[in-house]
Each structure stands twice: as C-alpha cells, then as structure tokens.
N, C-alpha and C. Protein backbone atom coordinates (compact mmCIF):
# COMPACT_ATOMS: atom_id res chain seq x y z
N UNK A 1 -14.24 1.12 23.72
CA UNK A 1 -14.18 0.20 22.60
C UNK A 1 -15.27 0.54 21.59
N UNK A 2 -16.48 1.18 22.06
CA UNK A 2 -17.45 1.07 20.88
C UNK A 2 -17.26 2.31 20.14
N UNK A 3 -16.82 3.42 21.12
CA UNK A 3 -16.75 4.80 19.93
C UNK A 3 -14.96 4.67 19.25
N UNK A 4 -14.14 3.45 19.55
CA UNK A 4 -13.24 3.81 18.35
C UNK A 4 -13.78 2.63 17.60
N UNK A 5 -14.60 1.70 17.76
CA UNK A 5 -15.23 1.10 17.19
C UNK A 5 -16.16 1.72 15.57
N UNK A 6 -17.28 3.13 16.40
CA UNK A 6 -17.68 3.79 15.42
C UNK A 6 -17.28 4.39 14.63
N UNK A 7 -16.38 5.10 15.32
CA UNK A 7 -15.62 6.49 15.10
C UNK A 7 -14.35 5.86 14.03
N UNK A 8 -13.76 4.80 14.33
CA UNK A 8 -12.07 4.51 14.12
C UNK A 8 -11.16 5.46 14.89
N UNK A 9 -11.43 5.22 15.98
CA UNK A 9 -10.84 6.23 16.69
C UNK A 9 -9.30 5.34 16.80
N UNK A 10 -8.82 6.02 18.12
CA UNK A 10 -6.92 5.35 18.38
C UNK A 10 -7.14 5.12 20.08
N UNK A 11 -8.51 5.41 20.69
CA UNK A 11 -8.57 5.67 22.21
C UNK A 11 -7.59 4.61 22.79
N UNK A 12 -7.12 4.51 23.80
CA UNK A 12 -6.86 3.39 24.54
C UNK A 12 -7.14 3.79 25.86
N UNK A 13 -6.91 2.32 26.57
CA UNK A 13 -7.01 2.65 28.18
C UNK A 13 -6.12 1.32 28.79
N UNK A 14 -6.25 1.82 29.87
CA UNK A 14 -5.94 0.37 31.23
C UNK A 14 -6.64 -0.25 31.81
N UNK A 15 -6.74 -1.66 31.47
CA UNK A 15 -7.26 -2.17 32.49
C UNK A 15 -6.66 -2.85 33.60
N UNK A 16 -6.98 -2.92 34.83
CA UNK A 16 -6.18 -3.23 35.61
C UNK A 16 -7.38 -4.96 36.93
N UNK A 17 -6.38 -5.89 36.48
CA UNK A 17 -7.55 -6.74 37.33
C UNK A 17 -6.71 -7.58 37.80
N UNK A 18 -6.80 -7.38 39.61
CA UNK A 18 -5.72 -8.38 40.10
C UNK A 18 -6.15 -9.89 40.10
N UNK A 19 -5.02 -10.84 39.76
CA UNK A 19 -5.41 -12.37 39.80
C UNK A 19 -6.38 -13.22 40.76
N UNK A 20 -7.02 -12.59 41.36
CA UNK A 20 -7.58 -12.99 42.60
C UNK A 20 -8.51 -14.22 42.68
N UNK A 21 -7.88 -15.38 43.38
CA UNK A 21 -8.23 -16.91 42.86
C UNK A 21 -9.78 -16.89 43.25
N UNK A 22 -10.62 -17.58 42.65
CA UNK A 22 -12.27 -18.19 43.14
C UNK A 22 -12.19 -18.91 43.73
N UNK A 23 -12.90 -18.38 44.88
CA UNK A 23 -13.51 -19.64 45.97
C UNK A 23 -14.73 -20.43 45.65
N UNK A 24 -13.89 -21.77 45.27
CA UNK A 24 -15.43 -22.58 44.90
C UNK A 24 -16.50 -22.86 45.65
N UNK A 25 -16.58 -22.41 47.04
CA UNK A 25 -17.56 -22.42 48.14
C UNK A 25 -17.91 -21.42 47.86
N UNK A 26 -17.71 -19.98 47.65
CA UNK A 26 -18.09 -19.23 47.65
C UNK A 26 -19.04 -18.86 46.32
N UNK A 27 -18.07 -18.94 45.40
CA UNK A 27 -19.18 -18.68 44.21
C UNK A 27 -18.49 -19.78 43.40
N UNK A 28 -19.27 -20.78 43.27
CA UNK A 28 -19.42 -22.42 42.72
C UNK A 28 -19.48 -21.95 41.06
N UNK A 29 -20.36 -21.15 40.58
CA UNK A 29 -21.01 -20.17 39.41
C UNK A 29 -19.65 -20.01 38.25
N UNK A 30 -19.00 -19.15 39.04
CA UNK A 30 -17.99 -18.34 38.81
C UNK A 30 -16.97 -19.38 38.54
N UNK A 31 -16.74 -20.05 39.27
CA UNK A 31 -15.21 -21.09 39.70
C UNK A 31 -15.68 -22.06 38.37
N UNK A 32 -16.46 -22.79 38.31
CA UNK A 32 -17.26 -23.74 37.37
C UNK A 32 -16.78 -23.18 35.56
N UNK A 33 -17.63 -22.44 36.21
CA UNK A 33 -17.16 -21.35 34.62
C UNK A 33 -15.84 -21.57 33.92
N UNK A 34 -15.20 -20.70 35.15
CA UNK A 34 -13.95 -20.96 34.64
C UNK A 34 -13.42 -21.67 34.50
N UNK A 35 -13.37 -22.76 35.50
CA UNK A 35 -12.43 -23.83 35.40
C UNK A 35 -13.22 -25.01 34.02
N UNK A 36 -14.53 -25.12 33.74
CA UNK A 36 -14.88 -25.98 33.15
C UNK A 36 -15.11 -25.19 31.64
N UNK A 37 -15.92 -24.34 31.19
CA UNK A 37 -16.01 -23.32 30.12
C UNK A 37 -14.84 -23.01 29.31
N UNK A 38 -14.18 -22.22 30.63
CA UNK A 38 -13.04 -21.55 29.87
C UNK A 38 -11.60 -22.70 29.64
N UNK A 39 -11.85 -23.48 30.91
CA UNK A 39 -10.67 -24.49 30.84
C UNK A 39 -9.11 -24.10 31.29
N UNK A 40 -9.40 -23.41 32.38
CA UNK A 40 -8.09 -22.92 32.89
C UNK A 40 -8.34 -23.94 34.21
N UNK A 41 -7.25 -24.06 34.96
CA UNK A 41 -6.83 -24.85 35.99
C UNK A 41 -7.28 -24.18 37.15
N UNK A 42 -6.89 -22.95 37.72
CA UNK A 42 -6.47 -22.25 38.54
C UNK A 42 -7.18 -21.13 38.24
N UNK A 43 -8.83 -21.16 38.65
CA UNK A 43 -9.91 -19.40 38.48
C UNK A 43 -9.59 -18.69 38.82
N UNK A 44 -9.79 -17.82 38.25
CA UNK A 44 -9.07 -16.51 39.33
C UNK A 44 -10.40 -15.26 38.03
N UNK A 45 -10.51 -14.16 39.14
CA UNK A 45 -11.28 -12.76 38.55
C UNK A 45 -10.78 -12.68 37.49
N UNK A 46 -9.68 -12.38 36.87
CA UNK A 46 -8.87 -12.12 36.00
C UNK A 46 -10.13 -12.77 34.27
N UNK A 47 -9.72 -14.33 34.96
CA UNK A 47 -10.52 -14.61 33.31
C UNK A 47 -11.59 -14.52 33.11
N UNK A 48 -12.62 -14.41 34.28
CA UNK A 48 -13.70 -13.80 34.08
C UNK A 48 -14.01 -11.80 32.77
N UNK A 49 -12.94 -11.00 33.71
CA UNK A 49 -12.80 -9.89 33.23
C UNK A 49 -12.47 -10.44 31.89
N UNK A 50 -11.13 -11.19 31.01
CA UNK A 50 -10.38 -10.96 29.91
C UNK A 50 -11.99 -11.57 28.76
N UNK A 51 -12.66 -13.02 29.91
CA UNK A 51 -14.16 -13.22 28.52
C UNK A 51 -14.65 -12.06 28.47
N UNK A 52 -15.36 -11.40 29.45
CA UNK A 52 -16.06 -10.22 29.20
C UNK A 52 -15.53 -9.24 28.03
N UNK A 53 -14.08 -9.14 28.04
CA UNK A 53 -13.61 -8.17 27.28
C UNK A 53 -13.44 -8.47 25.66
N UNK A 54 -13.20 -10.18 25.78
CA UNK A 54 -13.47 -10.57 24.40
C UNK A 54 -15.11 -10.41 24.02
N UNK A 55 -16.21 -10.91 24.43
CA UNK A 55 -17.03 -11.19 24.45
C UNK A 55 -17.86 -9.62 23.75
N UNK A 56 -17.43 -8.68 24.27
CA UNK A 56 -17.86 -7.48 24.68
C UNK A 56 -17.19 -7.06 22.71
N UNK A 57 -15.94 -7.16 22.72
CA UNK A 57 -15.46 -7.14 21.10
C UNK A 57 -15.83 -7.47 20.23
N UNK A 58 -16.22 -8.46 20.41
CA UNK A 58 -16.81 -9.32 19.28
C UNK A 58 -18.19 -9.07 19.11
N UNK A 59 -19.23 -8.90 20.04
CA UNK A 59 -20.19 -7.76 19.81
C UNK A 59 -20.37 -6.57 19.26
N UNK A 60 -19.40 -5.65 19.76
CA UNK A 60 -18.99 -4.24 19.22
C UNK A 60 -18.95 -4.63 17.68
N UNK A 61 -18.03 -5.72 17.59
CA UNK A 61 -17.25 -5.76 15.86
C UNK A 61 -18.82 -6.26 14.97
N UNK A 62 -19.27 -7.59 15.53
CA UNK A 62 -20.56 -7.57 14.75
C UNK A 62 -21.77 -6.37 14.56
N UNK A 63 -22.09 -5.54 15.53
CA UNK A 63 -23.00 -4.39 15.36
C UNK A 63 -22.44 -3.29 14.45
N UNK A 64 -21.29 -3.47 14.36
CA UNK A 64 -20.65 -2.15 13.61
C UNK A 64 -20.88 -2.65 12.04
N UNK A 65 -20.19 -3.85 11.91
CA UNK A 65 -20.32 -4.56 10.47
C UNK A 65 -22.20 -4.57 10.17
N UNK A 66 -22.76 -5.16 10.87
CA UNK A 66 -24.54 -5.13 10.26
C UNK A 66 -24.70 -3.45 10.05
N UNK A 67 -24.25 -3.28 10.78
CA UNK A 67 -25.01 -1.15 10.76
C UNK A 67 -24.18 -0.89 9.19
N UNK A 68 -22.96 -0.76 9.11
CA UNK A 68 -22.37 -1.07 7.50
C UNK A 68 -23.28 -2.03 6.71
N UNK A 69 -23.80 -3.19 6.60
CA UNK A 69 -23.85 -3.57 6.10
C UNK A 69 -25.56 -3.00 5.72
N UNK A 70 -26.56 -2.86 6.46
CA UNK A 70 -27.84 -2.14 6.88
C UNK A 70 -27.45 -0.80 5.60
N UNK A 71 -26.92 0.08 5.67
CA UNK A 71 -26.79 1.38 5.25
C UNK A 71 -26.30 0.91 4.13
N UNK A 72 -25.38 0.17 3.80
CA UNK A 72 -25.04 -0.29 2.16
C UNK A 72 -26.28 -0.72 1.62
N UNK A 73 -27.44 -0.94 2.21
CA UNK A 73 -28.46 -2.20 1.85
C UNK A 73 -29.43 -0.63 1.34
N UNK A 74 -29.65 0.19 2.57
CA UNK A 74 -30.26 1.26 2.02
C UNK A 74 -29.56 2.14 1.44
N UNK A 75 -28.61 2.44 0.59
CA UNK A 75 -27.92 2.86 -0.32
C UNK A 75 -28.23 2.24 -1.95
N UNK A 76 -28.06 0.82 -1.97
CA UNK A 76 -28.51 0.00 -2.96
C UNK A 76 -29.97 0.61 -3.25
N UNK A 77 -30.92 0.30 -2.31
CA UNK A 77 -32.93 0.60 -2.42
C UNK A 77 -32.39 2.20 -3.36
N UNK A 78 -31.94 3.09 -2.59
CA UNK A 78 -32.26 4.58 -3.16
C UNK A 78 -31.42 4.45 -4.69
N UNK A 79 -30.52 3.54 -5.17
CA UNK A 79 -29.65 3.94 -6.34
C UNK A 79 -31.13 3.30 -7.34
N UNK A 80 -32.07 1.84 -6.75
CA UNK A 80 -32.48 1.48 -7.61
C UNK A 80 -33.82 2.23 -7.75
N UNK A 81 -34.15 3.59 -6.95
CA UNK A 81 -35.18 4.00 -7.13
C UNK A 81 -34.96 5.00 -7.91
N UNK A 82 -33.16 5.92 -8.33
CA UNK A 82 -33.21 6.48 -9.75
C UNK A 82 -33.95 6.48 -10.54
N UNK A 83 -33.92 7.07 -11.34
CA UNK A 83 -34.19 7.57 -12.73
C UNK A 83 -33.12 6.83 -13.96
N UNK A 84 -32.14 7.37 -13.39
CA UNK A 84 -30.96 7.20 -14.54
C UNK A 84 -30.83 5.57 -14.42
N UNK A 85 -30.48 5.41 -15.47
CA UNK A 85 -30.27 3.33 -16.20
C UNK A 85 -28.93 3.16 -15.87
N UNK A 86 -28.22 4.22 -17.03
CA UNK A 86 -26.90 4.06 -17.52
C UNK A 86 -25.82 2.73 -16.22
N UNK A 87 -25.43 3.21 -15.27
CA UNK A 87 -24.99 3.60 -14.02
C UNK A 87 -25.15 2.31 -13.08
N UNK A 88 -26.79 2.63 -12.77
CA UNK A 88 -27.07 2.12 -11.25
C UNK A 88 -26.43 0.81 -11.24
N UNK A 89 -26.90 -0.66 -12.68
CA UNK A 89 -26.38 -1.61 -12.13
C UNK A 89 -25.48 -1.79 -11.84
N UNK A 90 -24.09 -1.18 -12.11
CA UNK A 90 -22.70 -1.34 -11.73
C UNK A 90 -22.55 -0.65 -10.53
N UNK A 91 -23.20 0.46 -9.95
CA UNK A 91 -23.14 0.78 -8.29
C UNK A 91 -23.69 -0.14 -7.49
N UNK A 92 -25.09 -0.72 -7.61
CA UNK A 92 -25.43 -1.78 -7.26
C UNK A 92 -24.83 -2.92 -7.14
N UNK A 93 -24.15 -3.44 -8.40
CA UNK A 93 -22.74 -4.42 -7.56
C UNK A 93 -21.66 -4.10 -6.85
N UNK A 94 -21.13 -3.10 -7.40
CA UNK A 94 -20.47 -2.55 -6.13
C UNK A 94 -20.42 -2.52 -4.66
N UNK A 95 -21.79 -2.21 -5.08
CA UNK A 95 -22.10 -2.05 -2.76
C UNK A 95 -22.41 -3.53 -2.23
N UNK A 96 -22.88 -3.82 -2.99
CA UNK A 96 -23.46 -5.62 -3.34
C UNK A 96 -21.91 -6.41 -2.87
N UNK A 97 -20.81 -6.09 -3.41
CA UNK A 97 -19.93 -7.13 -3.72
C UNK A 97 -19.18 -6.42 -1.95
N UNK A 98 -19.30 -5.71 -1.69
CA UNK A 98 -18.67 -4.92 -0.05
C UNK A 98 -19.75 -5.52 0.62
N UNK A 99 -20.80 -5.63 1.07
CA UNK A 99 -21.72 -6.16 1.52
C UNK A 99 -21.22 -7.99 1.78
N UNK A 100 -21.02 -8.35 0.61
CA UNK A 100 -20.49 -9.85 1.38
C UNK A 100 -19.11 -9.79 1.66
N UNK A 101 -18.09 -8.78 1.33
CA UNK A 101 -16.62 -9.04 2.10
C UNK A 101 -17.18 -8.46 3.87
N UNK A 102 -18.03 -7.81 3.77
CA UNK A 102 -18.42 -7.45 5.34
C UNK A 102 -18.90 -8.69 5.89
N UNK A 103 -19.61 -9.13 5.58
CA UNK A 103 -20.42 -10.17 6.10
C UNK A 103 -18.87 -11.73 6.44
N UNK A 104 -18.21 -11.79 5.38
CA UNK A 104 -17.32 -12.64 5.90
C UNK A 104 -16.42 -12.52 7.21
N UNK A 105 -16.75 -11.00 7.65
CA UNK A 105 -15.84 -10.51 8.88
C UNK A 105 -16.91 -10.70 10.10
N UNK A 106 -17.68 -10.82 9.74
CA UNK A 106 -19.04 -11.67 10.56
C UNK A 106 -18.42 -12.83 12.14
C-alpha cells in the first residue's frame, strides 16, 4: 500500500483472514474492541485485520498528502527567493491554491 501509495503504482495483493470468532475469556481486549468500538455483534479476527487495514490507509493517504503538501511549501520559499518579479506571484498562488485542495483530502 505505501509504495503504490508513493509511486502510484497498480500493485495488488491478497489478503486472506479466516472468520475466526473471539473468545471473550480469552482475549476480553480483542472481543471488547470489537464488539463495543467497532460495533459488530459476532468478533471474529477478521475485523480486527479489515481496522488495521483501514487504519493503516488512511495513514499512508495522510503522509503522502503532507509530504505533497511539505515540498509544495518548499517550492513556494525557493520561487520567493528569485530574482525575477514578473512571474513568481502567480506561481506562488498556484502552488498556494493545490496546497489547500490537498489539505481538504486531509
């Protein structure tokens, strides 16, 4: 997920996670979670794995957007340390105005 994340890659894969119910004696932790957090009836490994996998996305997606958004920021610093007038302020909004459609994907 993170290098087609970087990259825009097309990778895929399988995951494979059998339903296998929680024993609330066993791991109270786990079962709790699920059943109270996530709000499913019936715990099982399964939704543990599918948060992780959201959880894990939505990370990926925010670090990718700040690192874009970071490098637009030092892109802006070097246009305004030019020389040339003509120009910069309209590149400067430019990267400026991508900078908050990124941030709304936040």
């Amino acid at each position: 997920m993170q290098l087609n994340a970087e990259e825009g890659g097309n990778r895929k894969y399988i995951l494979v996670q059998l339903p296998e119910a929680i024993d609330p004696k066993k791991n109270k932790t786990a079962y709790n979670f699920v059943k109270n957090e996530l709000g499913v009836e019936n715990p099982t490994i399964f939704e543990i794995t599918k948060e992780r996998l959201v959880r894990a996305a939505k990370k990926i997606k925010e670090e990718i957007i700040e690192k874009k958004i970071s490098e637009k920021e030092k892109e802006i610093e070097e246009i305004r340390a030019r020389l040339d007038i003509e120009s910069k302020e309209e590149e400067i909004n430019k990267l400026q105005e991508e900078i908050k459609l990124l941030k709304i994907k936040i």
